[in-house]
C-alpha atoms as a PDB file:
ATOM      1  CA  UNK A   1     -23.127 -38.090  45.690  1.00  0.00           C
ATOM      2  CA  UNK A   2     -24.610 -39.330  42.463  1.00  0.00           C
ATOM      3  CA  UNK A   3     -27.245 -36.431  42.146  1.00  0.00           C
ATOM      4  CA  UNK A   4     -24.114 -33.917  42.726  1.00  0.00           C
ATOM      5  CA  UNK A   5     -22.686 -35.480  40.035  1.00  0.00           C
ATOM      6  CA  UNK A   6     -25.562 -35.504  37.686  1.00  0.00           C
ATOM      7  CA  UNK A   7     -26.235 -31.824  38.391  1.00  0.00           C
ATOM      8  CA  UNK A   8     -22.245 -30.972  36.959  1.00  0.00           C
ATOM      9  CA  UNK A   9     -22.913 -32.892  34.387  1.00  0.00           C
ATOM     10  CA  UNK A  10     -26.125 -31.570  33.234  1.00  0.00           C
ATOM     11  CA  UNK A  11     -24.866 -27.750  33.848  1.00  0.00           C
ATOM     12  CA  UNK A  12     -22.051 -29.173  31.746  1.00  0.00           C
ATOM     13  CA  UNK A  13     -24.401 -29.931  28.826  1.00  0.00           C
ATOM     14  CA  UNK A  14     -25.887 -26.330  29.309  1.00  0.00           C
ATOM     15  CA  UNK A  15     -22.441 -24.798  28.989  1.00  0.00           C
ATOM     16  CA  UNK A  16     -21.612 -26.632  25.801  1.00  0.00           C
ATOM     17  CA  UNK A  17     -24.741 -25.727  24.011  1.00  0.00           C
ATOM     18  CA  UNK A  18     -24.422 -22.244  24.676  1.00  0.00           C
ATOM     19  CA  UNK A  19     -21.005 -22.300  23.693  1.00  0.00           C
ATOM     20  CA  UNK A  20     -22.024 -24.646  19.982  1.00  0.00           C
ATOM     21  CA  UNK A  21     -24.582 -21.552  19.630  1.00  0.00           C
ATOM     22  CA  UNK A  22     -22.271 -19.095  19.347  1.00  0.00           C
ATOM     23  CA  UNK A  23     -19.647 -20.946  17.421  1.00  0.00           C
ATOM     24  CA  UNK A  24     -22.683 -21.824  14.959  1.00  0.00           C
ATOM     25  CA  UNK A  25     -23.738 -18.005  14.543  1.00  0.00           C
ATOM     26  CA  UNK A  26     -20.065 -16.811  13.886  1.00  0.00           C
ATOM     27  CA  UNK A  27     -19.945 -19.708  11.361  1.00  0.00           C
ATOM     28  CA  UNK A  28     -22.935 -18.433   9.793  1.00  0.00           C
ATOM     29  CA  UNK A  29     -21.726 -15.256   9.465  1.00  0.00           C
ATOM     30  CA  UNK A  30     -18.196 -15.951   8.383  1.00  0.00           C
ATOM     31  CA  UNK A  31     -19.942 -17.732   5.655  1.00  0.00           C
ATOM     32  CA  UNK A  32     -22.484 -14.866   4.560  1.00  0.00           C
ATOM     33  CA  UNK A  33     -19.065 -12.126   4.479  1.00  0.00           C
ATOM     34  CA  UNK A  34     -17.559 -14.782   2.705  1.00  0.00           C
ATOM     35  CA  UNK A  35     -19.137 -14.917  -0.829  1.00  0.00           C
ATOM     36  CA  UNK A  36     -18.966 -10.744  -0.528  1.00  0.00           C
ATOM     37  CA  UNK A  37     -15.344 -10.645   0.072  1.00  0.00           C
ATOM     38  CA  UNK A  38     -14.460 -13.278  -2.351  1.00  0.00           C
ATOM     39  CA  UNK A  39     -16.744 -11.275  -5.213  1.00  0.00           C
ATOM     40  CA  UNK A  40     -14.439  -8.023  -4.002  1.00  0.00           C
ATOM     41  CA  UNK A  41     -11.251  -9.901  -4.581  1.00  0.00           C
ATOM     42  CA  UNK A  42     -11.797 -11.135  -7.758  1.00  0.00           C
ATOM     43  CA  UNK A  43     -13.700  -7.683  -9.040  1.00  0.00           C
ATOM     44  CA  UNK A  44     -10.344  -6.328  -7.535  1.00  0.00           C
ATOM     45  CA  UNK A  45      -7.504  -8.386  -9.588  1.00  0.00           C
ATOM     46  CA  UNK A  46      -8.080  -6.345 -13.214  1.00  0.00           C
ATOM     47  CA  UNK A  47      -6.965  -3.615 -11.988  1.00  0.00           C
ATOM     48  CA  UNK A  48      -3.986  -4.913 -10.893  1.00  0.00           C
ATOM     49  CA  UNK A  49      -3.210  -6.979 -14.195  1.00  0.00           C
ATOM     50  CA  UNK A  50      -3.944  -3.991 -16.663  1.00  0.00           C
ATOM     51  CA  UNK A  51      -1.241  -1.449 -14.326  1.00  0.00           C
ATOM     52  CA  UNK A  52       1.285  -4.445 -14.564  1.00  0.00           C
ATOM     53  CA  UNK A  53       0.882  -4.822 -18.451  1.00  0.00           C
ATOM     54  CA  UNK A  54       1.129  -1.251 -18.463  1.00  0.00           C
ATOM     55  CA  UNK A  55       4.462  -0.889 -16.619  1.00  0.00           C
ATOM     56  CA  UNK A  56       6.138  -3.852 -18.509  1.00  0.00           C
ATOM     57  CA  UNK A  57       4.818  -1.973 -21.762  1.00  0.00           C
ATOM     58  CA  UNK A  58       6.709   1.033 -21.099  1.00  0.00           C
ATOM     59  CA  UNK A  59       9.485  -0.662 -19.505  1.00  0.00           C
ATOM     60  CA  UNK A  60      10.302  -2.791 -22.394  1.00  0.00           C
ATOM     61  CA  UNK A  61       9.155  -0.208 -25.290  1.00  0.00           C
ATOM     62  CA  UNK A  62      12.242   1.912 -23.511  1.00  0.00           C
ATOM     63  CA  UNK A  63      15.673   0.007 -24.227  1.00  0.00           C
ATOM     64  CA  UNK A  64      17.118   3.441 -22.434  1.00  0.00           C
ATOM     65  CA  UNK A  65      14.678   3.328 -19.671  1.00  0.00           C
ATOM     66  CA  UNK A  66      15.735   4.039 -16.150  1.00  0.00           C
ATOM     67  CA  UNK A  67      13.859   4.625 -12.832  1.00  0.00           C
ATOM     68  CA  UNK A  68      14.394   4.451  -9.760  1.00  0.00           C
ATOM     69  CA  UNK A  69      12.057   1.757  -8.647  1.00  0.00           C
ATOM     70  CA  UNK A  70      13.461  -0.535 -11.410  1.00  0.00           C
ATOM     71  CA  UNK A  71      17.217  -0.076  -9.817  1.00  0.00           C
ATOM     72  CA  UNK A  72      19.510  -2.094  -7.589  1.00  0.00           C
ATOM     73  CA  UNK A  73      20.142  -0.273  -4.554  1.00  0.00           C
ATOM     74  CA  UNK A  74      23.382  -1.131  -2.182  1.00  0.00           C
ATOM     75  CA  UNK A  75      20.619  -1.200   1.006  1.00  0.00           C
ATOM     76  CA  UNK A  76      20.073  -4.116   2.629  1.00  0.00           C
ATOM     77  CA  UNK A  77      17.105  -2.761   4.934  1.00  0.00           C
ATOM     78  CA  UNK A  78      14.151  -4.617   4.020  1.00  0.00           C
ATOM     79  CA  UNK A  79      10.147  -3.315   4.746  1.00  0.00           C
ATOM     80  CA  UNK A  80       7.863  -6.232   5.295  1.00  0.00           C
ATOM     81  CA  UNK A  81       4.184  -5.475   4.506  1.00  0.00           C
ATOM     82  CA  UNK A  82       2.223  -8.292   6.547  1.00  0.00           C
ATOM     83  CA  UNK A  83      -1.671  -8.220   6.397  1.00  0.00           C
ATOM     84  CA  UNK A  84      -2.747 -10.712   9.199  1.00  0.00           C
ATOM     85  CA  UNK A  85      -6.789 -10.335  10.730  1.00  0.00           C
ATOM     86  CA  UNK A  86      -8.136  -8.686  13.208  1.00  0.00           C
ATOM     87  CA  UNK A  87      -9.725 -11.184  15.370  1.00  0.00           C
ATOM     88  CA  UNK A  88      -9.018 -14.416  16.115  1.00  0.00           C
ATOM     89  CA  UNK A  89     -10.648 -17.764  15.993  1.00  0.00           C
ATOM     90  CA  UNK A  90      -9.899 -18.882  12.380  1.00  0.00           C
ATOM     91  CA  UNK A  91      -7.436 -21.367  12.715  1.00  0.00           C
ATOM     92  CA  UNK A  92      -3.809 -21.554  11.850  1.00  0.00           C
ATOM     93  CA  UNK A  93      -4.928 -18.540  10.025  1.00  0.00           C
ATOM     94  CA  UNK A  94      -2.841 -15.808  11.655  1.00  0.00           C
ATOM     95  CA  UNK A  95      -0.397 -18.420  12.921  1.00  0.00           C
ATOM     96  CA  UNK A  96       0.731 -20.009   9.674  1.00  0.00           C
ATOM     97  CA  UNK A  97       1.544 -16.136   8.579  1.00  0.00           C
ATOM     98  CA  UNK A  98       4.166 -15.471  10.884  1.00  0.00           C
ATOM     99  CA  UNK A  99       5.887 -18.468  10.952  1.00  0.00           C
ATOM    100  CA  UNK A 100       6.154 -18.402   7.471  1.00  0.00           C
ATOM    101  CA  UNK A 101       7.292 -14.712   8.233  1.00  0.00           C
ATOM    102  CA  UNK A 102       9.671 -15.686  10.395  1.00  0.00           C
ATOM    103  CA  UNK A 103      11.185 -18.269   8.117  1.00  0.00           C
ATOM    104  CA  UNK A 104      11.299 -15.144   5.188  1.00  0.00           C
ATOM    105  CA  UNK A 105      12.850 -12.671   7.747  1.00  0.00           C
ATOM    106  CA  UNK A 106      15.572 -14.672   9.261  1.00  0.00           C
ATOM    107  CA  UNK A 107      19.063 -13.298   9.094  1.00  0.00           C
ATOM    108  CA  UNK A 108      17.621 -10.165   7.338  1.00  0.00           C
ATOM    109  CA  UNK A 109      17.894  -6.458   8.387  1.00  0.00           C
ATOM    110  CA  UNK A 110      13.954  -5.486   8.194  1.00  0.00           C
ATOM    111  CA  UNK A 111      11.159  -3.186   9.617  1.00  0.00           C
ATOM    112  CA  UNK A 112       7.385  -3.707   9.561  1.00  0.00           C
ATOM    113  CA  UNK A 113       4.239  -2.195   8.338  1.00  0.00           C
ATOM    114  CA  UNK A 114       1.649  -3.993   9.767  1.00  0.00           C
ATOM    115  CA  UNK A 115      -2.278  -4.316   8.494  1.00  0.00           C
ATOM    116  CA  UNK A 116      -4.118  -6.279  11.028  1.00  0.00           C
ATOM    117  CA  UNK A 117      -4.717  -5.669  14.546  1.00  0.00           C
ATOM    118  CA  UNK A 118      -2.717  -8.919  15.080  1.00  0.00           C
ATOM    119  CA  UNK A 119       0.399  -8.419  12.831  1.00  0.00           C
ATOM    120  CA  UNK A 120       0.625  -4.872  15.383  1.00  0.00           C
ATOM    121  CA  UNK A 121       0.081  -7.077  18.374  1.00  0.00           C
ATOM    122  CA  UNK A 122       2.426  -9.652  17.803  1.00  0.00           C
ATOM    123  CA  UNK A 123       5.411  -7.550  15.619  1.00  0.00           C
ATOM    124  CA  UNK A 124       4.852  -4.935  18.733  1.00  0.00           C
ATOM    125  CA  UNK A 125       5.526  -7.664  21.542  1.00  0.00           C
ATOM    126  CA  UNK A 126       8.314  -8.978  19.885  1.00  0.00           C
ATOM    127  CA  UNK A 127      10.307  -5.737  19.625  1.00  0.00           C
ATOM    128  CA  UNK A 128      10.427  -5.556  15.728  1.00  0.00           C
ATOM    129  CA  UNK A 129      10.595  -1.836  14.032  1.00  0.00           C
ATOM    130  CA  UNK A 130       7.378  -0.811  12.717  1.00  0.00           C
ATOM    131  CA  UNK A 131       7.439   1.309   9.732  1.00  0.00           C
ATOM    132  CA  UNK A 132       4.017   2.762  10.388  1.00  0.00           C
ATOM    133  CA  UNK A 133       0.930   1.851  12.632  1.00  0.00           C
ATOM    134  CA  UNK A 134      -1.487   4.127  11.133  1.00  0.00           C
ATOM    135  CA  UNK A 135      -3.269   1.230   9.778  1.00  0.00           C
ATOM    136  CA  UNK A 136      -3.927  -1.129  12.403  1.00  0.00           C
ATOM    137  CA  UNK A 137      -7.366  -2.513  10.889  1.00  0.00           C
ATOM    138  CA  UNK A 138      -7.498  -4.104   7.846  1.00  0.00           C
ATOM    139  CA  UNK A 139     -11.466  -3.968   8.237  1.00  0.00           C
ATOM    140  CA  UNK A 140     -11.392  -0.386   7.870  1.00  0.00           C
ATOM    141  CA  UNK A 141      -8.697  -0.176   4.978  1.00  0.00           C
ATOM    142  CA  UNK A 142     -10.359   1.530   1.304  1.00  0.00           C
ATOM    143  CA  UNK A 143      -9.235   1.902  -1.693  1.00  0.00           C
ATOM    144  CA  UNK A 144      -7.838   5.981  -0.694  1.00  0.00           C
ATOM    145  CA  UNK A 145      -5.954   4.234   1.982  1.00  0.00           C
ATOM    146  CA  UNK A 146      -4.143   1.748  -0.316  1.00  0.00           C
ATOM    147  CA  UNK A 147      -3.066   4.727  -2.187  1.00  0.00           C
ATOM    148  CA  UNK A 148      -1.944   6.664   1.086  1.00  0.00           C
ATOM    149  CA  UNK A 149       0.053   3.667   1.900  1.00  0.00           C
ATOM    150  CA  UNK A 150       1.486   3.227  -1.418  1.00  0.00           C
ATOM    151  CA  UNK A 151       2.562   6.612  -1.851  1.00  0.00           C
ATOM    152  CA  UNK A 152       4.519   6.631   1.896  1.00  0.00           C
ATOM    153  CA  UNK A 153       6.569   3.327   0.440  1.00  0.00           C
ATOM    154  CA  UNK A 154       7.553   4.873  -2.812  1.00  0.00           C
ATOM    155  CA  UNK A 155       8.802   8.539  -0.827  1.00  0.00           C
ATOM    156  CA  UNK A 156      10.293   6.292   1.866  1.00  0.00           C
ATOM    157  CA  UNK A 157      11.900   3.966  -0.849  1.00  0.00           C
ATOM    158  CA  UNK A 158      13.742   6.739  -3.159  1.00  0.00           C
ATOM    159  CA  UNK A 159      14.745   8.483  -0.174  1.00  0.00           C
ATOM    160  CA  UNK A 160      16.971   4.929   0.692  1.00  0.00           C
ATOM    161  CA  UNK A 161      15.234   3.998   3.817  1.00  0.00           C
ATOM    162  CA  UNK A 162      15.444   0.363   2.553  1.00  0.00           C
ATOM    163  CA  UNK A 163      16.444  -1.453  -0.408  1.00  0.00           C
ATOM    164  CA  UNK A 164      13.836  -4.227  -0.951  1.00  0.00           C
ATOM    165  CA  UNK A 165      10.097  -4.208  -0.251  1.00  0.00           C
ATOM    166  CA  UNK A 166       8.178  -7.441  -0.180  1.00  0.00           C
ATOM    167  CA  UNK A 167       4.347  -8.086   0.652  1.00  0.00           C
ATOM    168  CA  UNK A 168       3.185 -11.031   2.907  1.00  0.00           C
ATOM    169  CA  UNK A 169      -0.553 -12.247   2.958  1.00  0.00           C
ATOM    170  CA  UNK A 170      -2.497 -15.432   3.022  1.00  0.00           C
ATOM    171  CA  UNK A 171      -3.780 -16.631  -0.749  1.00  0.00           C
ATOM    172  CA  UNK A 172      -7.141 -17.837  -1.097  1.00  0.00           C
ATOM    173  CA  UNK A 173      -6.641 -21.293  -2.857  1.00  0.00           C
ATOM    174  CA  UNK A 174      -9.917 -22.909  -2.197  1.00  0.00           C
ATOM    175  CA  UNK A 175     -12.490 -22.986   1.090  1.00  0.00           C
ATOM    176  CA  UNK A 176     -10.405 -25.348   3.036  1.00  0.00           C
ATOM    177  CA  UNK A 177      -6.921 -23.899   1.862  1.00  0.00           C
ATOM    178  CA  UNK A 178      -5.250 -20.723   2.659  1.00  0.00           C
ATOM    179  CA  UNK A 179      -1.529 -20.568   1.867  1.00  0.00           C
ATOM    180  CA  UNK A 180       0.667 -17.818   3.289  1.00  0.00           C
ATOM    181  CA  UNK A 181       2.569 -15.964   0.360  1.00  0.00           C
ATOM    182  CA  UNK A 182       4.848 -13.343  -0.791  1.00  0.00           C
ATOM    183  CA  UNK A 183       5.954 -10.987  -3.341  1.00  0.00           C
ATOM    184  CA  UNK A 184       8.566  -8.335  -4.415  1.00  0.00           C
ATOM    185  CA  UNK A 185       7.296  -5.210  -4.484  1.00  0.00           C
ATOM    186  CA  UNK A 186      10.271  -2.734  -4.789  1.00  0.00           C
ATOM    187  CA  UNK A 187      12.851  -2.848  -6.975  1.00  0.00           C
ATOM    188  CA  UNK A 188      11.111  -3.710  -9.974  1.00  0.00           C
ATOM    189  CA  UNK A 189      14.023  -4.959 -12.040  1.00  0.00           C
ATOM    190  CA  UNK A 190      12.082  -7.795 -13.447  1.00  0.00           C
ATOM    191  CA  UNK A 191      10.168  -4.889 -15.773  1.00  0.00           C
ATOM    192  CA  UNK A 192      14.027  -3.584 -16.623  1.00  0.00           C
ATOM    193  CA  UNK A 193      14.775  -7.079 -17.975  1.00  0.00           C
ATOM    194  CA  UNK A 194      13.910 -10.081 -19.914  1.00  0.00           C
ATOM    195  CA  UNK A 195      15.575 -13.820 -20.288  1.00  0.00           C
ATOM    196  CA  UNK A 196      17.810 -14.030 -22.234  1.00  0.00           C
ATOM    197  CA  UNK A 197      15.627 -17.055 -24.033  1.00  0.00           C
ATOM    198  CA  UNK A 198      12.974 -15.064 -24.384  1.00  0.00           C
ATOM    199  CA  UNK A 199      14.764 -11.931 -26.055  1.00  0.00           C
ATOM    200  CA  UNK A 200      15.644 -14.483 -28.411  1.00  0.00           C
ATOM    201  CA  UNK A 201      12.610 -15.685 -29.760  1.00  0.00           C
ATOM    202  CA  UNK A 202      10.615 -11.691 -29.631  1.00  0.00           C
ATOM    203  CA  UNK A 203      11.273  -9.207 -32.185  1.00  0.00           C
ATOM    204  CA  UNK A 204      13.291  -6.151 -31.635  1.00  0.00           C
ATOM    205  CA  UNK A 205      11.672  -3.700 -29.273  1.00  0.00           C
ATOM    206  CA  UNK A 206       9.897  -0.989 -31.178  1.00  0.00           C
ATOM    207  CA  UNK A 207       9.182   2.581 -29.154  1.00  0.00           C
ATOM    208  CA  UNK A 208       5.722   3.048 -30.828  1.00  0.00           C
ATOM    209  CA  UNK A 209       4.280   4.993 -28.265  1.00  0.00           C
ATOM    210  CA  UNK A 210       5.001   8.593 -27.386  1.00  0.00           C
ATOM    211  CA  UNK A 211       4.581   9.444 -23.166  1.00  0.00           C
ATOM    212  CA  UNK A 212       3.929  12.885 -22.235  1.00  0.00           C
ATOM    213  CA  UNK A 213       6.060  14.286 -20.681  1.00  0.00           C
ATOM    214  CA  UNK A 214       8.193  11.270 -21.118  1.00  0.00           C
ATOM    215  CA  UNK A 215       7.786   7.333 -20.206  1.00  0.00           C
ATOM    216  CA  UNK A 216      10.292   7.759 -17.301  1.00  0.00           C
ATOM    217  CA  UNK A 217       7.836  10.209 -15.709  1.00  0.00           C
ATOM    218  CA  UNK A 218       4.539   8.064 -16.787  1.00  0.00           C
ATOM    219  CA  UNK A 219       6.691   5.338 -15.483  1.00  0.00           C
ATOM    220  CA  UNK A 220       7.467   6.792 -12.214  1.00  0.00           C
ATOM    221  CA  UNK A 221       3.844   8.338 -11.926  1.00  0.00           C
ATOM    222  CA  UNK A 222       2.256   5.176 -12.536  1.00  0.00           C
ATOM    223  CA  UNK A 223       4.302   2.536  -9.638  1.00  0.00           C
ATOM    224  CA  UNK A 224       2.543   4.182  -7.125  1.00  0.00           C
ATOM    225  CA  UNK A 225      -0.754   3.109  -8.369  1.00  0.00           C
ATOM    226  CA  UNK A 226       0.494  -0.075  -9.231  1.00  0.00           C
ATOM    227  CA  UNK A 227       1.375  -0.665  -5.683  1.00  0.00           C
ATOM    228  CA  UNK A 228      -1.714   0.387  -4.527  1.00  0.00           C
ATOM    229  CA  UNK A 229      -3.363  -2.087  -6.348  1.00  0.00           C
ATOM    230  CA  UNK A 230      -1.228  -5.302  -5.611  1.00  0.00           C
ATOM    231  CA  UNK A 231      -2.240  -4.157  -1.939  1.00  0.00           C
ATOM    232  CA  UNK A 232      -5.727  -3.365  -2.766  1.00  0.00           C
ATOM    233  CA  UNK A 233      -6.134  -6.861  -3.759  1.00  0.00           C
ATOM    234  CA  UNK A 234      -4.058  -8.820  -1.730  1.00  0.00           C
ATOM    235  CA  UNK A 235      -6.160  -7.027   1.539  1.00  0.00           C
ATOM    236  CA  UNK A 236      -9.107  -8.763  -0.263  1.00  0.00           C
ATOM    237  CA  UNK A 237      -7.732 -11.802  -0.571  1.00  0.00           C
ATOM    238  CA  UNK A 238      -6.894 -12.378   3.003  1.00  0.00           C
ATOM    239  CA  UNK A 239      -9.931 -11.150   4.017  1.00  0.00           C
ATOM    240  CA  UNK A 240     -11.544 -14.086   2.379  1.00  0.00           C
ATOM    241  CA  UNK A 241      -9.018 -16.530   3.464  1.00  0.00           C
ATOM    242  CA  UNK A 242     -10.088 -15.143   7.025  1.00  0.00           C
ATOM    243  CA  UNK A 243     -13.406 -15.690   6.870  1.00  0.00           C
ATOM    244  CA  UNK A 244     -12.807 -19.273   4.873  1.00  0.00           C
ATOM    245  CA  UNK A 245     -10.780 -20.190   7.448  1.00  0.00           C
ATOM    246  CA  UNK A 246     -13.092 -18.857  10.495  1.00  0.00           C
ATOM    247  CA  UNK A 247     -15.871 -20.671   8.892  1.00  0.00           C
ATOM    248  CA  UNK A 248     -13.844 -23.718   8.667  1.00  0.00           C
ATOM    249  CA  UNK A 249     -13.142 -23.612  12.396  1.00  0.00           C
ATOM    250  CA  UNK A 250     -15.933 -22.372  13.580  1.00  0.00           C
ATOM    251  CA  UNK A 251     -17.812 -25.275  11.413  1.00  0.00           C
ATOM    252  CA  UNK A 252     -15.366 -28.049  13.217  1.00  0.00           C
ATOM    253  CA  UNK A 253     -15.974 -26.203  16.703  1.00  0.00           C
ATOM    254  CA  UNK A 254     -19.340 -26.894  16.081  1.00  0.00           C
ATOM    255  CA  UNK A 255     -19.142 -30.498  15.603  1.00  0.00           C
ATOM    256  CA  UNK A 256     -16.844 -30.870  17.990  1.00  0.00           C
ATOM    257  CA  UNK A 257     -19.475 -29.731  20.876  1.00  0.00           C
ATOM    258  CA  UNK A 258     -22.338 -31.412  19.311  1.00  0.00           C
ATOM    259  CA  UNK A 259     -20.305 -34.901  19.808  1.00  0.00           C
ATOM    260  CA  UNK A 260     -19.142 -33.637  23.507  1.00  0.00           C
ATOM    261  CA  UNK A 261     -23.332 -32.932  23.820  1.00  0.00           C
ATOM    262  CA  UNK A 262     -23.926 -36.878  23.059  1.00  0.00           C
ATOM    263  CA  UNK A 263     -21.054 -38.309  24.950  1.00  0.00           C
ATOM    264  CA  UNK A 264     -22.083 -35.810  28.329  1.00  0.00           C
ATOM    265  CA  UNK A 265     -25.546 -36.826  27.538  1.00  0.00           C
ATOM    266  CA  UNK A 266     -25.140 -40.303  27.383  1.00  0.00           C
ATOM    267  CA  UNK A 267     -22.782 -40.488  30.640  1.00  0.00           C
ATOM    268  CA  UNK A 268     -25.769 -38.364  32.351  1.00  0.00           C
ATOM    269  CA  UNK A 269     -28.303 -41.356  30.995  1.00  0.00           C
ATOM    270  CA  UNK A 270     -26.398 -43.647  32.614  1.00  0.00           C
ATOM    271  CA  UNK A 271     -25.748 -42.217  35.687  1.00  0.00           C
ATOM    272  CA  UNK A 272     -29.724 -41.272  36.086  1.00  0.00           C
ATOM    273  CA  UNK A 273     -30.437 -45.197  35.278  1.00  0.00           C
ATOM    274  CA  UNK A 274     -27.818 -46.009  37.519  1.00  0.00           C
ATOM    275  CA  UNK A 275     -29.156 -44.079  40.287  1.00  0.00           C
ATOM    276  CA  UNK A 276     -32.730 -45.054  39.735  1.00  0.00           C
ATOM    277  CA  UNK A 277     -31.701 -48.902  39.589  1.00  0.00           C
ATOM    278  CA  UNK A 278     -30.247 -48.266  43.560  1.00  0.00           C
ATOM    279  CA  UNK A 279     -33.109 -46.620  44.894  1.00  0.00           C
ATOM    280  CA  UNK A 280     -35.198 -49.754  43.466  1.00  0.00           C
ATOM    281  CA  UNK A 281     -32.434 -51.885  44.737  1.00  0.00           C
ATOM    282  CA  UNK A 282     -32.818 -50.179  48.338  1.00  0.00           C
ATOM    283  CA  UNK A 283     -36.899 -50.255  48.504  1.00  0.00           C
ATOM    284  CA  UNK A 284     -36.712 -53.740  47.635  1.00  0.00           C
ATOM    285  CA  UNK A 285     -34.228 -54.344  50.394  1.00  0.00           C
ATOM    286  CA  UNK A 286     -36.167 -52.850  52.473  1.00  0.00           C
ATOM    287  CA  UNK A 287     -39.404 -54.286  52.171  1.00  0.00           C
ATOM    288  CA  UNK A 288     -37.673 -58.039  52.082  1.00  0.00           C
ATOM    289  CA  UNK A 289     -36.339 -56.730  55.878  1.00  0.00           C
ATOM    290  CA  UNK A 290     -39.557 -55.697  57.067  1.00  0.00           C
END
């Protein structure tokens, strides 16, 4: 009976040290993507910041300006663009994104477009509209298809298939934090307008700069790309907070069956000395009988 139990345990220890190797190679190689994917996303965010300078430039340099993307609309459809993983095994990673998306979404009239084979997955099971699943990998996403995407929003948007567009993905705060976020994409009325405090203090607004064929075109021409690049680099950043927080779990996974190892191992030490103490116990016996 004790051998039987000493075998399960040993082919217990066996099964937990294959089991630490693999969660120590995927923590490996989380870590290794890491540093690339956090270089991309930063090499990524100028971009972004000179298109939104460039937007609030025109938009304020234009005290007659009016666009489309910058108005009000009576629709109260909203499109959710939620970048979630691929895989699993990172955590709370793709967890802590949709219930914070549930949380945003509740009461609201809204559709999907998923990027992530796990924001398909779960928006799919739980009946939700999906605007478009022609990008079900965020692994595979470029730069072209940021561009592809951003141009199907802005056609969809001035055609009034919903009045608000907002962006969901996890921010990269540090290696052990990843906080789910979001931001307004569509309308852009905060380019349209300024506080009141802040009009104040600035001088008058000056048109210095002459748009060919006029800044309402430019304007118009140029929120496409400026869309593009908000999703260009918020794909980046949750592809590092992925891997951070794959490499975090995988890491704790890790220790977790190294300590199992030691506890199975020392039950199994004391079992074998337990079991070696009764067959001494038993020869002894039995040469004080004969």
């Amino acid at each position: 009976m004790a051998a039987t139990n000493m075998k399960a345990v040993k082919l217990r220890i066996k099964s937990v040290q294959n089991t630490m190797q693999i969660t120590k190679a995927m923590q490996l190689v989380a870590a290794s993507k890491l540093r690339k994917a956090k270089e991309k996303a930063d090499q990524s965010k100028p971009y972004f910041t000179i298109m939104k300078e460039t937007l609030i430039e025109i938009a304020r340099g234009n005290t007659d300006f009016q666009s489309p993307y910058t108005k009000q609309v009576a629709n109260n459809k909203w499109l959710y663009i939620v970048i979630a993983g691929d895989r699993g095994l990172a955590g709370g990673y793709n967890s802590n994104l949709f219930k914070f998306m549930e949380s945003e979404t509740k009461g609201r009239d809204y559709m999907v477009l998923p990027i992530g084979k796990k924001s398909v997955e779960y928006f799919r099971h739980r009946g939700v509209e999906l605007f478009t699943e022609a990008y079900a990998e965020v692994a595979r996403i470029s730069v072209s298809d940021c561009f592809g995407i951003a141009k199907l929003i802005c056609d969809a948007y001035s055609k009034g298939k919903f009045g608000h567009v907002l962006l969901c993905y996890t921010d990269f705060v540090s290696m052990m934090t990843q906080t789910p976020r979001s931001t307004s994409l569509l309308p852009l009325s905060d380019f349209e307008e300024e506080d009141a405090d802040e009009q104040k203090t600035k001088e008058p607004v000056r048109d210095l700069i002459l748009y060919e064929p006029d800044s309402e075109t430019v304007f118009n021409a140029i929120v496409p790309e400026y869309l593009a690049g908000l999703l260009y680099t918020s794909i980046n950043v949750s592809v590092a907070s992925e891997l951070a927080a794959r490499r975090t779990a995988m890491e704790a996974a890790t220790d977790n069956a190294s300590e199992m190892i030691e506890k199975l191992s020392l039950y199994y030490n004391r079992a074998r000395q337990a079991s070696i103490t009764q067959e001494i116990t038993e020869i002894v016996a039995g040469a004080e009988g004969n």
